[in-house]
PDB file of N, CA and C in Angstrom:
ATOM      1  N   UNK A   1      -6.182   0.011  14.157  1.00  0.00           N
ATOM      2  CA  UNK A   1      -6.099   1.454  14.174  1.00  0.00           C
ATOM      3  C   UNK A   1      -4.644   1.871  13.999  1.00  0.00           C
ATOM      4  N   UNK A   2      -4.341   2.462  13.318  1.00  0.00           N
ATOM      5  CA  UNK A   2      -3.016   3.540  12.704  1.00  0.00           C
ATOM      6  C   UNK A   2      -2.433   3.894  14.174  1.00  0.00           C
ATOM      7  N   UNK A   3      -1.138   3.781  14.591  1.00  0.00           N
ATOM      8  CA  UNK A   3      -0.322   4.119  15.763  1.00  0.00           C
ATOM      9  C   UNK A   3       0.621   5.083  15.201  1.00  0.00           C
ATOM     10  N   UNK A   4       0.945   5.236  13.794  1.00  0.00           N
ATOM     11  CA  UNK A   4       2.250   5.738  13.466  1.00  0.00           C
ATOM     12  C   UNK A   4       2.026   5.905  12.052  1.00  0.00           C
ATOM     13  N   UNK A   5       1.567   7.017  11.808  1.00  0.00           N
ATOM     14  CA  UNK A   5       1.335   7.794  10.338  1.00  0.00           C
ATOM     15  C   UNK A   5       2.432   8.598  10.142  1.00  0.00           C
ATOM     16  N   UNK A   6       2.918   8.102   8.743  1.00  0.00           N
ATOM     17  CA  UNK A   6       3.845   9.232   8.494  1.00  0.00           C
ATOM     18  C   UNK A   6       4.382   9.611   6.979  1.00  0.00           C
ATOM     19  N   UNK A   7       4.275  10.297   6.276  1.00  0.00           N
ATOM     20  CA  UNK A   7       4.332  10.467   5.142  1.00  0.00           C
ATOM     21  C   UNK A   7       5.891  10.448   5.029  1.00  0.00           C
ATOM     22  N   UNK A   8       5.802   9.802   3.429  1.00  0.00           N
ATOM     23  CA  UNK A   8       7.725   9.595   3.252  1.00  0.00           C
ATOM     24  C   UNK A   8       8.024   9.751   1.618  1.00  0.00           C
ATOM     25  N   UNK A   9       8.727   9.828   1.236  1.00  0.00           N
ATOM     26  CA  UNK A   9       9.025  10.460   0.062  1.00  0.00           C
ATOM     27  C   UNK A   9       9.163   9.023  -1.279  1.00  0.00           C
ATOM     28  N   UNK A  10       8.846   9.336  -2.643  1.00  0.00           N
ATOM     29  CA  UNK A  10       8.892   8.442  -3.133  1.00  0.00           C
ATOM     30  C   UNK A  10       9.913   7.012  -3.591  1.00  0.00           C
ATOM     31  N   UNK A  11      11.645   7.669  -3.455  1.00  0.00           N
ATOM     32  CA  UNK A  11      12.256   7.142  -3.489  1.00  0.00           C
ATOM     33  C   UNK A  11      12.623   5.989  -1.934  1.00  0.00           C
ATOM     34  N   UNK A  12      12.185   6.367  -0.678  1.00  0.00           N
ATOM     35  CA  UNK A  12      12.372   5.461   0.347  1.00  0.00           C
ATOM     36  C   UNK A  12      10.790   4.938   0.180  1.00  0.00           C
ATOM     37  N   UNK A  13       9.476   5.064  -0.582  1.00  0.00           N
ATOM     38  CA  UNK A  13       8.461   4.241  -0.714  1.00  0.00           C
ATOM     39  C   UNK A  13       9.052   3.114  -1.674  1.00  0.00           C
ATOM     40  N   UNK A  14       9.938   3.457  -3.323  1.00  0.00           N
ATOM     41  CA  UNK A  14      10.405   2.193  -3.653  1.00  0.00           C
ATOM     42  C   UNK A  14      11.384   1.131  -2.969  1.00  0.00           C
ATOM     43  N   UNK A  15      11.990   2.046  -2.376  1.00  0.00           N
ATOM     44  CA  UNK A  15      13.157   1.291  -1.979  1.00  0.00           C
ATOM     45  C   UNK A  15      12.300  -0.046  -0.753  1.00  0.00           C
ATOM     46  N   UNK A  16      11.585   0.277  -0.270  1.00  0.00           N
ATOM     47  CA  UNK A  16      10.842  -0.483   0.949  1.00  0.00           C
ATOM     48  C   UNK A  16       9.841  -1.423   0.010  1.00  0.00           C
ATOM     49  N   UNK A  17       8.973  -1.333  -0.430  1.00  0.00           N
ATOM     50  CA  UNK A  17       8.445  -1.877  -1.549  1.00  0.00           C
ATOM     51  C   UNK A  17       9.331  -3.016  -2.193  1.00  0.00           C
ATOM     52  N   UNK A  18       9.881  -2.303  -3.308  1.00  0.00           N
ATOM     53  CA  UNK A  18      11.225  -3.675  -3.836  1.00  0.00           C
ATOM     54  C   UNK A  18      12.105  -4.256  -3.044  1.00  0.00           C
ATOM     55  N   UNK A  19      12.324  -3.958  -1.804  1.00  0.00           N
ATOM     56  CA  UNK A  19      12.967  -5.227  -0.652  1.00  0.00           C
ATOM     57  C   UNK A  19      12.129  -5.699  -0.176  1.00  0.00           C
ATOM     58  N   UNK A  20      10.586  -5.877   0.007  1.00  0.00           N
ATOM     59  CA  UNK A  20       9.984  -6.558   0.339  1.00  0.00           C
ATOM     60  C   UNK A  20       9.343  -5.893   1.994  1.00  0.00           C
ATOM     61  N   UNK A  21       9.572  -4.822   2.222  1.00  0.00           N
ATOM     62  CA  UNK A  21       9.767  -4.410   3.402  1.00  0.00           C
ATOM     63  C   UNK A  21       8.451  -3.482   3.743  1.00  0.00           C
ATOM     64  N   UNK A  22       7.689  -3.641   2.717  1.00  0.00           N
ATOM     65  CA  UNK A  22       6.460  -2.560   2.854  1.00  0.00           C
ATOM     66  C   UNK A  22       5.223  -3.212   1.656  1.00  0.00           C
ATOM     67  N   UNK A  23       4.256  -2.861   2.025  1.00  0.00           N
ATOM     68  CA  UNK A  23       3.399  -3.745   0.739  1.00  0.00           C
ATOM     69  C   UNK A  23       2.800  -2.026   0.314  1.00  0.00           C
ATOM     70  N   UNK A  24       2.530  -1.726  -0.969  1.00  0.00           N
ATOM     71  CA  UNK A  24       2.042  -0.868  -1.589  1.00  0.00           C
ATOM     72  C   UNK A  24       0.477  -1.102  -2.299  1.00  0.00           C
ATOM     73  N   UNK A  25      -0.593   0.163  -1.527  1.00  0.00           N
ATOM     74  CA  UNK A  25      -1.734  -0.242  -1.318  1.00  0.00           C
ATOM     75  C   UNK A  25      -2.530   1.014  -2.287  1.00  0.00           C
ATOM     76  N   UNK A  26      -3.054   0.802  -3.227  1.00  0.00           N
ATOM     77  CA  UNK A  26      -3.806   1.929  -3.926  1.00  0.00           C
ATOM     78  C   UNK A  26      -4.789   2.132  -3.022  1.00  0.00           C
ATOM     79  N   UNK A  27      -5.190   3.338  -2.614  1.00  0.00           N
ATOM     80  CA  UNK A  27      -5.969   3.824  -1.724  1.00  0.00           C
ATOM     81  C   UNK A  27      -7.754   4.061  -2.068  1.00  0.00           C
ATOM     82  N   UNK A  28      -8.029   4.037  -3.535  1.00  0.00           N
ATOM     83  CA  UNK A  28      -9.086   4.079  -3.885  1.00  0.00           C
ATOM     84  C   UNK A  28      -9.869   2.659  -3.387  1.00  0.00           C
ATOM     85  N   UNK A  29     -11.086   2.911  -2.892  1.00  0.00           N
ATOM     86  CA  UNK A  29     -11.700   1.585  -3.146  1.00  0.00           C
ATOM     87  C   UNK A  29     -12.632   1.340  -4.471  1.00  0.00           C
ATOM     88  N   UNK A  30     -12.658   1.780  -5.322  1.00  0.00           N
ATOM     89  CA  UNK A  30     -13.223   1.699  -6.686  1.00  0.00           C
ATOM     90  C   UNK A  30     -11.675   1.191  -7.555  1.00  0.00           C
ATOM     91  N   UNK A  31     -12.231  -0.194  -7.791  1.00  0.00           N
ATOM     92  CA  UNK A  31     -11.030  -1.188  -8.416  1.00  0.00           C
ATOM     93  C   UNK A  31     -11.162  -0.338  -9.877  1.00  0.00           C
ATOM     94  N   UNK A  32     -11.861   0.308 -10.427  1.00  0.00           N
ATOM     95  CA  UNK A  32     -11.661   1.228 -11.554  1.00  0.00           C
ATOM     96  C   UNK A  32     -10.336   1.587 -11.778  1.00  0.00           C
ATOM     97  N   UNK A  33     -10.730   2.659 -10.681  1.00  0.00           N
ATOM     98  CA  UNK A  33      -9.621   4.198 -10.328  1.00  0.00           C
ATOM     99  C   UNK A  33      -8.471   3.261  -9.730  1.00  0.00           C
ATOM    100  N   UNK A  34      -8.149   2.316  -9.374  1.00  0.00           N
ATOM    101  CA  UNK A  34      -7.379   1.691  -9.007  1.00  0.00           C
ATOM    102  C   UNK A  34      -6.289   0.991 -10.421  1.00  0.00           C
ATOM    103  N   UNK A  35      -7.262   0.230 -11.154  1.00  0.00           N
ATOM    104  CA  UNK A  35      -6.716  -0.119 -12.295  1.00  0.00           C
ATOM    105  C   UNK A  35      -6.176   1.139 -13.346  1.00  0.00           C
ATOM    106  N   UNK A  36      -6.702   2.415 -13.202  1.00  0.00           N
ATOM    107  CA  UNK A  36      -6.449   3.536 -13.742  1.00  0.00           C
ATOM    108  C   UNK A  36      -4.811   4.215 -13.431  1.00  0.00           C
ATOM    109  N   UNK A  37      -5.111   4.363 -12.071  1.00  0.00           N
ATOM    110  CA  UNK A  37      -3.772   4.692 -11.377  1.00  0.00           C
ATOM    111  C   UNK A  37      -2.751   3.456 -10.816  1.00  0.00           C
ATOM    112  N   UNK A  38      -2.797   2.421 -11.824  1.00  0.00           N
ATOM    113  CA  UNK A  38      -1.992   1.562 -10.695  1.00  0.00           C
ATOM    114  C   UNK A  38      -0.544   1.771 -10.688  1.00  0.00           C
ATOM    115  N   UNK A  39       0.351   1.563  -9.809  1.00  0.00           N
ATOM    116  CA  UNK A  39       1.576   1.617  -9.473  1.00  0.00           C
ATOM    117  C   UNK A  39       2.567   0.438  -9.463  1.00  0.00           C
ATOM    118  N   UNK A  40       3.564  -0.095  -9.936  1.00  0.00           N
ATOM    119  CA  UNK A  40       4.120  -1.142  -9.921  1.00  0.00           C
ATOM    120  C   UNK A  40       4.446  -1.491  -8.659  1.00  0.00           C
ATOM    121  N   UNK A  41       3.969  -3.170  -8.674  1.00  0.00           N
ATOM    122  CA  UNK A  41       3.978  -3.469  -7.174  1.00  0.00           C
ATOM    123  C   UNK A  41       3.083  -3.516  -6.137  1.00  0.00           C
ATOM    124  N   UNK A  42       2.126  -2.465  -6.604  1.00  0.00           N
ATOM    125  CA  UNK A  42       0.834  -2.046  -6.153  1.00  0.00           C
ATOM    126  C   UNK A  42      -0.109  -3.381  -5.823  1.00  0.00           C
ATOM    127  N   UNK A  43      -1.509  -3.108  -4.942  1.00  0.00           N
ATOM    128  CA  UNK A  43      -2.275  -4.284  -4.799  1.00  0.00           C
ATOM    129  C   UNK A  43      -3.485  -3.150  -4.624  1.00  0.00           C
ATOM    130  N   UNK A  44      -4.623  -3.456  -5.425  1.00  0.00           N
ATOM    131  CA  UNK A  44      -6.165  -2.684  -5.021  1.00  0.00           C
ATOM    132  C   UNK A  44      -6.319  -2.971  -3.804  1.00  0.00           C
ATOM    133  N   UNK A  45      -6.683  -1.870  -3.246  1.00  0.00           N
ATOM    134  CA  UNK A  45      -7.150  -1.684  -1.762  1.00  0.00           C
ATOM    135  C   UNK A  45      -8.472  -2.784  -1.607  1.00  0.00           C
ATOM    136  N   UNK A  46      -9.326  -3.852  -2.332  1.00  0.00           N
ATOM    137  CA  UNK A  46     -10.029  -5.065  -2.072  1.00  0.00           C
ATOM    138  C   UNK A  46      -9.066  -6.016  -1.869  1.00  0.00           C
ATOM    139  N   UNK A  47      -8.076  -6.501  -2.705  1.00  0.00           N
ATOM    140  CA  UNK A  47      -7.315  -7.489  -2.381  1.00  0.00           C
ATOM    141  C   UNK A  47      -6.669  -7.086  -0.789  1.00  0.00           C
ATOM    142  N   UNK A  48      -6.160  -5.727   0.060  1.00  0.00           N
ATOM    143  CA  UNK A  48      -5.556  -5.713   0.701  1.00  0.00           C
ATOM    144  C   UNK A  48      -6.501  -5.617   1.978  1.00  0.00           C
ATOM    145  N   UNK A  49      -7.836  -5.756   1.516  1.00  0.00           N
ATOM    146  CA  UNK A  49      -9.204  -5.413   2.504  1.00  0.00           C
ATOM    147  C   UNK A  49      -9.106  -7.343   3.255  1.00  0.00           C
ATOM    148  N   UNK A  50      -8.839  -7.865   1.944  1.00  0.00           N
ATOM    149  CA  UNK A  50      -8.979  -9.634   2.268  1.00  0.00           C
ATOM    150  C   UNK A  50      -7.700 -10.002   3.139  1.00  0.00           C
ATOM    151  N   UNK A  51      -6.470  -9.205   2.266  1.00  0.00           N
ATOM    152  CA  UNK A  51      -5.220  -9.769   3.344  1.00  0.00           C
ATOM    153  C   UNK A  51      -5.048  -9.074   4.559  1.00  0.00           C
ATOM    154  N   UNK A  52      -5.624  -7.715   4.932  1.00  0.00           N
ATOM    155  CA  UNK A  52      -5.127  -7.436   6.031  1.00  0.00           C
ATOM    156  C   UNK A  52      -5.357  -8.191   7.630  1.00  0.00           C
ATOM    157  N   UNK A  53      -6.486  -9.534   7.616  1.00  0.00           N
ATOM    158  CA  UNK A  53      -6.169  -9.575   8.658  1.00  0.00           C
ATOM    159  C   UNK A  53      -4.930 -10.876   9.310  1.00  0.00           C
ATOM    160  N   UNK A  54      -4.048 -10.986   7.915  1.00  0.00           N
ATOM    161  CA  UNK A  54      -3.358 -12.283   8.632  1.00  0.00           C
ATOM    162  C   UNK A  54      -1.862 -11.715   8.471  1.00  0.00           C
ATOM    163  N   UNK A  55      -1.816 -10.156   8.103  1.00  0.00           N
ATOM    164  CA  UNK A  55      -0.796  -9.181   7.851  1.00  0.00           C
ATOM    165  C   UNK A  55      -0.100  -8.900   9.595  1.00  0.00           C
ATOM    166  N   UNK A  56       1.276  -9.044   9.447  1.00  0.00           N
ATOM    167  CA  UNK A  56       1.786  -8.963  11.253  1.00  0.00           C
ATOM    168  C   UNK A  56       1.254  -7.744  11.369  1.00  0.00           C
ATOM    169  N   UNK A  57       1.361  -6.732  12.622  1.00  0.00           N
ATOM    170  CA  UNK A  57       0.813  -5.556  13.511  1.00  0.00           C
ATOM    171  C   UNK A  57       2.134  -4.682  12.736  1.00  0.00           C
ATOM    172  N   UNK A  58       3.497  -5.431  12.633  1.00  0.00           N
ATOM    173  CA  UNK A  58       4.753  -4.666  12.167  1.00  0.00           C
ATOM    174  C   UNK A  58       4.366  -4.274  10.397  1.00  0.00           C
ATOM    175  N   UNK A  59       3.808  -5.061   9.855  1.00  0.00           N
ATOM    176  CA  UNK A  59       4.065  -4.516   8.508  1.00  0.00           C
ATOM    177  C   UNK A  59       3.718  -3.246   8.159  1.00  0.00           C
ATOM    178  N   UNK A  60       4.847  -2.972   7.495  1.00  0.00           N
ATOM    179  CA  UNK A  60       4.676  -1.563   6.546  1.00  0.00           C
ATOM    180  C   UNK A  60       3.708  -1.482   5.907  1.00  0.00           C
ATOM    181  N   UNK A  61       2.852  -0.618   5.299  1.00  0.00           N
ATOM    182  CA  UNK A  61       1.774  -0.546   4.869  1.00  0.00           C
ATOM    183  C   UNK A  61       2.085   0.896   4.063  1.00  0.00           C
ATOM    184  N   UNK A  62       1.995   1.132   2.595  1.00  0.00           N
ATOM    185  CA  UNK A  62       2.387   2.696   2.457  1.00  0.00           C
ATOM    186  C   UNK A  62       0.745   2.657   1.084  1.00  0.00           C
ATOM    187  N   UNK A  63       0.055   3.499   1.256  1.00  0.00           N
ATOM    188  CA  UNK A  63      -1.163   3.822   0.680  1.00  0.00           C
ATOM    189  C   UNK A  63      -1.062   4.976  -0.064  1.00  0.00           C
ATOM    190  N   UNK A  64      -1.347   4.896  -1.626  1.00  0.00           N
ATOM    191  CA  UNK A  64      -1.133   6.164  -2.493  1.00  0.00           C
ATOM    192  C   UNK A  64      -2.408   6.353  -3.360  1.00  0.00           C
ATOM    193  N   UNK A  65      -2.540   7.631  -3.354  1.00  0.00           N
ATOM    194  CA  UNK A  65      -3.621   7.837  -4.453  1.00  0.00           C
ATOM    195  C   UNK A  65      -3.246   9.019  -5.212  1.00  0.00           C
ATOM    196  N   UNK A  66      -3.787   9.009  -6.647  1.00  0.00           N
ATOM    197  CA  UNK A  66      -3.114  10.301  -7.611  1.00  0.00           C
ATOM    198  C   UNK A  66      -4.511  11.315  -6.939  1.00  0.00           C
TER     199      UNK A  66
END
């Protein structure tokens, strides 16, 4: 469950992203609309359905949809 929601602007979403410091999650679950809108760096919200449970409690997590 989400402890700490917080919306942040696009330039501190790359910057966290390309250091490795946040994983970037397309928010659709239709791998379609996913492949449609994807984002560099990005992972379909199925692949991140499989990794989230061996993901630490700390990781960044930032979820986008157009």
């Amino acid at each position: 469950m989400a402890t700490n929601v917080e919306r942040i602007d696009v330039a501190t979403a790359r910057q966290n992203v390309a250091a490795g410091r946040a994983l970037l999650i397309c928010g659709y679950e239709d791998d379609a609309k996913c492949r449609k809108s994807r984002l560099e760096g990005s992972m379909p919200f199925a692949r991140f359905e499989a990794l989230a449970p061996t993901l630490p409690k700390s990781q960044e997590i930032i979820f986008y949809c157009a």
